[in-house]
N, C-alpha and C. Protein backbone atom coordinates (compact mmCIF):
# COMPACT_ATOMS: atom_id res chain seq x y z
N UNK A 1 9.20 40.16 -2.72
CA UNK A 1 9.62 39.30 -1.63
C UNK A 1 10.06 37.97 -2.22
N UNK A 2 11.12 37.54 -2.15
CA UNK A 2 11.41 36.44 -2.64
C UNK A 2 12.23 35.05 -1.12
N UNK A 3 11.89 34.01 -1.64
CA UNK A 3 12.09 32.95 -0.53
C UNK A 3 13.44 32.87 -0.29
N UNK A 4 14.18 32.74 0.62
CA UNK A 4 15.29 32.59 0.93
C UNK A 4 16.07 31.42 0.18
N UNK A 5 17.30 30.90 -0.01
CA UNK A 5 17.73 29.65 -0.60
C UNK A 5 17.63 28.53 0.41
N UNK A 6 18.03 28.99 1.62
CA UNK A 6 17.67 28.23 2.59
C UNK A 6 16.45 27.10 2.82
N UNK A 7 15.01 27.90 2.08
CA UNK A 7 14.01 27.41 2.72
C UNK A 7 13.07 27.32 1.55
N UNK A 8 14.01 27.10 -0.04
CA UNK A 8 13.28 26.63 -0.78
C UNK A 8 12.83 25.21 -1.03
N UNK A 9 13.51 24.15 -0.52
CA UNK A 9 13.37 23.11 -0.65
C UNK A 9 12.06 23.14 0.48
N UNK A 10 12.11 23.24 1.62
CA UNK A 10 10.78 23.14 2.44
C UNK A 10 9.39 23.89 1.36
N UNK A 11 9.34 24.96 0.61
CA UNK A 11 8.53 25.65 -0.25
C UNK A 11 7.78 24.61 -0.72
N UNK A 12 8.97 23.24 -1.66
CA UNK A 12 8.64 22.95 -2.88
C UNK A 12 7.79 22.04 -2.62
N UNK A 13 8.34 21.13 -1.40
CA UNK A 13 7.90 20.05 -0.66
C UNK A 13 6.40 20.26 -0.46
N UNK A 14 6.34 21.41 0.38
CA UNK A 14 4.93 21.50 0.77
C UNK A 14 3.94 21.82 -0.03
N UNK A 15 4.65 22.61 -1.35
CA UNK A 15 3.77 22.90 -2.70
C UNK A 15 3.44 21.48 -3.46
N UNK A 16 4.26 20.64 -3.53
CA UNK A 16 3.66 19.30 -4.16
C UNK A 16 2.91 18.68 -3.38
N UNK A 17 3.01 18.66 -1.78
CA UNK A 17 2.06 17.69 -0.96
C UNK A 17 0.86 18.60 -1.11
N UNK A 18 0.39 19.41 -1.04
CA UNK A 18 -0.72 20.14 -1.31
C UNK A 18 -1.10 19.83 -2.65
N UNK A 19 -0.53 20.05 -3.62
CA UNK A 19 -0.75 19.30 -5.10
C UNK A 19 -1.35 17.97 -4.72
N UNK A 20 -0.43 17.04 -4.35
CA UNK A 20 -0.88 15.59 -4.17
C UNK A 20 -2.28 15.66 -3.65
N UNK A 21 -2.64 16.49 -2.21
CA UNK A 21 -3.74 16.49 -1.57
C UNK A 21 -5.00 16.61 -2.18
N UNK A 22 -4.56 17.64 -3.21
CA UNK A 22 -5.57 18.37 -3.57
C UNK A 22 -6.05 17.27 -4.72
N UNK A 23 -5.37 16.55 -5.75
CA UNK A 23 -5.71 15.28 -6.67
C UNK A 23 -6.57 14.47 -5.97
N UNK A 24 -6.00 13.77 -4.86
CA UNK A 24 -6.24 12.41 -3.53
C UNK A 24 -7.79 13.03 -3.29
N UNK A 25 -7.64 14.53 -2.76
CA UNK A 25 -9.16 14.79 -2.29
C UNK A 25 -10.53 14.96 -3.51
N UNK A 26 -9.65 15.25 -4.69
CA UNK A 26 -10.84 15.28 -6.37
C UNK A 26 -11.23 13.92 -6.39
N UNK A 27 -10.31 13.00 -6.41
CA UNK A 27 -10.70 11.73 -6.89
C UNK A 27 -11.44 10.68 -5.74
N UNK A 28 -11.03 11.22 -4.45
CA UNK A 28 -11.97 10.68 -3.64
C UNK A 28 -13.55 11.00 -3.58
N UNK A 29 -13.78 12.58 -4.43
CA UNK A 29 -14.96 12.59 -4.32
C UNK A 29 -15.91 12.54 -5.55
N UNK A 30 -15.53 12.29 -6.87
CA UNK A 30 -16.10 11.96 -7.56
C UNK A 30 -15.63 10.50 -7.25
N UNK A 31 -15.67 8.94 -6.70
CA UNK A 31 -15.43 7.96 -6.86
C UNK A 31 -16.35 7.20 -5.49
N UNK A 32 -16.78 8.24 -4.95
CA UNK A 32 -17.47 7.47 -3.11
C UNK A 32 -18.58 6.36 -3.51
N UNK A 33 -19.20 6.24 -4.11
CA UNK A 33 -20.88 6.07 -4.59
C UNK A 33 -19.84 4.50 -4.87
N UNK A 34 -19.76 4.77 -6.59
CA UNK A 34 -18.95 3.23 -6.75
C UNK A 34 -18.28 2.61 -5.82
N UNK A 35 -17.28 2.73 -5.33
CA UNK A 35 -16.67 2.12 -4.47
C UNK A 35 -17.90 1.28 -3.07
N UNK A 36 -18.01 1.96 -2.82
CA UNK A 36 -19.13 1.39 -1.98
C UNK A 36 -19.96 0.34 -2.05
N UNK A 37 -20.58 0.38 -3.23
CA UNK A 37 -21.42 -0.47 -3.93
C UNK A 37 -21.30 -1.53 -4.03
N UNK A 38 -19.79 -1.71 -4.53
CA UNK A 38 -18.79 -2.77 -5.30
C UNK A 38 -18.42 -3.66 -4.16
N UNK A 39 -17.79 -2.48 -3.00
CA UNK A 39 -17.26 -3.53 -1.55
C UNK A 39 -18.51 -4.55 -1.44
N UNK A 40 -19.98 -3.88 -1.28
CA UNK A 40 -20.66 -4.64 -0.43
C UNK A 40 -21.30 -6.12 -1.57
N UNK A 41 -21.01 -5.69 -2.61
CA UNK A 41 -21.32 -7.06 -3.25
C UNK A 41 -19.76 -7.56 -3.53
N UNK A 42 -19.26 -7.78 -3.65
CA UNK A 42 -17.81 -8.32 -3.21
C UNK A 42 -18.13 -9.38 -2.05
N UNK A 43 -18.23 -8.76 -0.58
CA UNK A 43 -18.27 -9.32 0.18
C UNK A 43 -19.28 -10.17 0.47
N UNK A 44 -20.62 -9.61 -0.57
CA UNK A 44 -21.81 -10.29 0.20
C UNK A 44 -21.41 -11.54 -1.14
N UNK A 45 -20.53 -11.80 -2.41
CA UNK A 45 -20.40 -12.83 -2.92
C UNK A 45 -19.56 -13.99 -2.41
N UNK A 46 -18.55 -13.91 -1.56
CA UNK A 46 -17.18 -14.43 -0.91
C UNK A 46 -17.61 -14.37 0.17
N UNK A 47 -17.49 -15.80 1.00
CA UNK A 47 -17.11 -15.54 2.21
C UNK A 47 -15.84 -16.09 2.34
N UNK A 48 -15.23 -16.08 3.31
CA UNK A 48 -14.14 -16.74 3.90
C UNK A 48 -14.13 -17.21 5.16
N UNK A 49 -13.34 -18.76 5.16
CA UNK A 49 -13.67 -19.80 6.04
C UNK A 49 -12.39 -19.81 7.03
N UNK A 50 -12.24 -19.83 8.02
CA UNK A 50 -10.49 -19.31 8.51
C UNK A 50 -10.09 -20.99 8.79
N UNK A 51 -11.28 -21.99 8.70
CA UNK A 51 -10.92 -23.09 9.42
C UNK A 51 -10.81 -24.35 8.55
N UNK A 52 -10.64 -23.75 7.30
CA UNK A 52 -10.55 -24.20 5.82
C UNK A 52 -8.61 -24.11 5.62
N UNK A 53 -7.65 -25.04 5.55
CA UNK A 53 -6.87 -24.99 5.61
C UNK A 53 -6.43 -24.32 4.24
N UNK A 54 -5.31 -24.20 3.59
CA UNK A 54 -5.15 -23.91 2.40
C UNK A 54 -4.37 -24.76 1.97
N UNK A 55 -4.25 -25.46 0.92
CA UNK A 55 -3.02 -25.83 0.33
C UNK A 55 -1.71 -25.34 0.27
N UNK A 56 -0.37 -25.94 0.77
CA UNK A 56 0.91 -25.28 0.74
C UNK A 56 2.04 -26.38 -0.18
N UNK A 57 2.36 -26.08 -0.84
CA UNK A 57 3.62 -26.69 -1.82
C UNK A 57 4.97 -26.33 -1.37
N UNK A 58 6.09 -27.27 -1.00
CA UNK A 58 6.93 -27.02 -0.33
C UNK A 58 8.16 -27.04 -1.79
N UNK A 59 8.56 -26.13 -1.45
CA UNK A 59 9.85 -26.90 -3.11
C UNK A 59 11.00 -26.94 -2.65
N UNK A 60 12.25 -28.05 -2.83
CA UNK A 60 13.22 -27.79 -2.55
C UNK A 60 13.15 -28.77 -0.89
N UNK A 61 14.82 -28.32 -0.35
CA UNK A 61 15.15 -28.79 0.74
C UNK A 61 14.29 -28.02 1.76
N UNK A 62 14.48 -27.95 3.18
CA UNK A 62 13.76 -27.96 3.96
C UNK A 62 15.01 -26.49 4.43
N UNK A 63 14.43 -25.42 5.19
CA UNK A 63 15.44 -24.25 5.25
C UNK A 63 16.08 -24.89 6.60
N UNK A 64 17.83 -24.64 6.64
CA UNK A 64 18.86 -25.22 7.22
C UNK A 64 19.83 -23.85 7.80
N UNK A 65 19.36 -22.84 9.13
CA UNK A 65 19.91 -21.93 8.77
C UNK A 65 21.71 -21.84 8.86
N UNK A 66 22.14 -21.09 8.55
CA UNK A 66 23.53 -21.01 8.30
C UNK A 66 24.65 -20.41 9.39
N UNK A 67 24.59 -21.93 10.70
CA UNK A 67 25.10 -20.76 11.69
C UNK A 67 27.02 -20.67 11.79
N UNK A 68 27.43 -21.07 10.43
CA UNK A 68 29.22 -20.75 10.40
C UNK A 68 28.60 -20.04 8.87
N UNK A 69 28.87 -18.60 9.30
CA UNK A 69 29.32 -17.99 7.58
C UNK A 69 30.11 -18.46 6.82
N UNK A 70 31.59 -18.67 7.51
CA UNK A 70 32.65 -18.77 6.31
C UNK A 70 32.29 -20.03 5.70
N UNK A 71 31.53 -21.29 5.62
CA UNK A 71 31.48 -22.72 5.34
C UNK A 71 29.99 -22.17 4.54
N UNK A 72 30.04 -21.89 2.81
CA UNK A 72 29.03 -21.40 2.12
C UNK A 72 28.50 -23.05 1.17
């Protein structure tokens, strides 16, 4: 039985996303434990303040938008 020419490209497609899946799903499960760990001291080291402004550096002119194209 061989695949039509038609409907090899759909074959190949779905043979690599299954490939991909199948990597994505190995490495998600040898990796759960660490990851985890890491977020929660991460977060429990950092907080973040939303009412803490940030510093912004402006360079240059001020933006002027360009409403005649032909005049560059």
């Amino acid at each position: 039985m061989s695949i039509r020419e038609d409907d090899r490209n759909i074959v190949l497609l779905a043979t690599v996303t299954l490939c991909c899946i199948a990597v994505a799903g190995a490495a998600a499960l040898v990796e759960p434990a660490q990851t985890q760990a890491r977020d929660k001291s991460v977060t429990a080291e950092r907080q973040i303040v939303a009412a803490e402004p940030s510093a912004v550096r402006v360079v240059g002119t001020p933006f002027v938008p360009n409403v005649n194209p032909r005049e560059r």
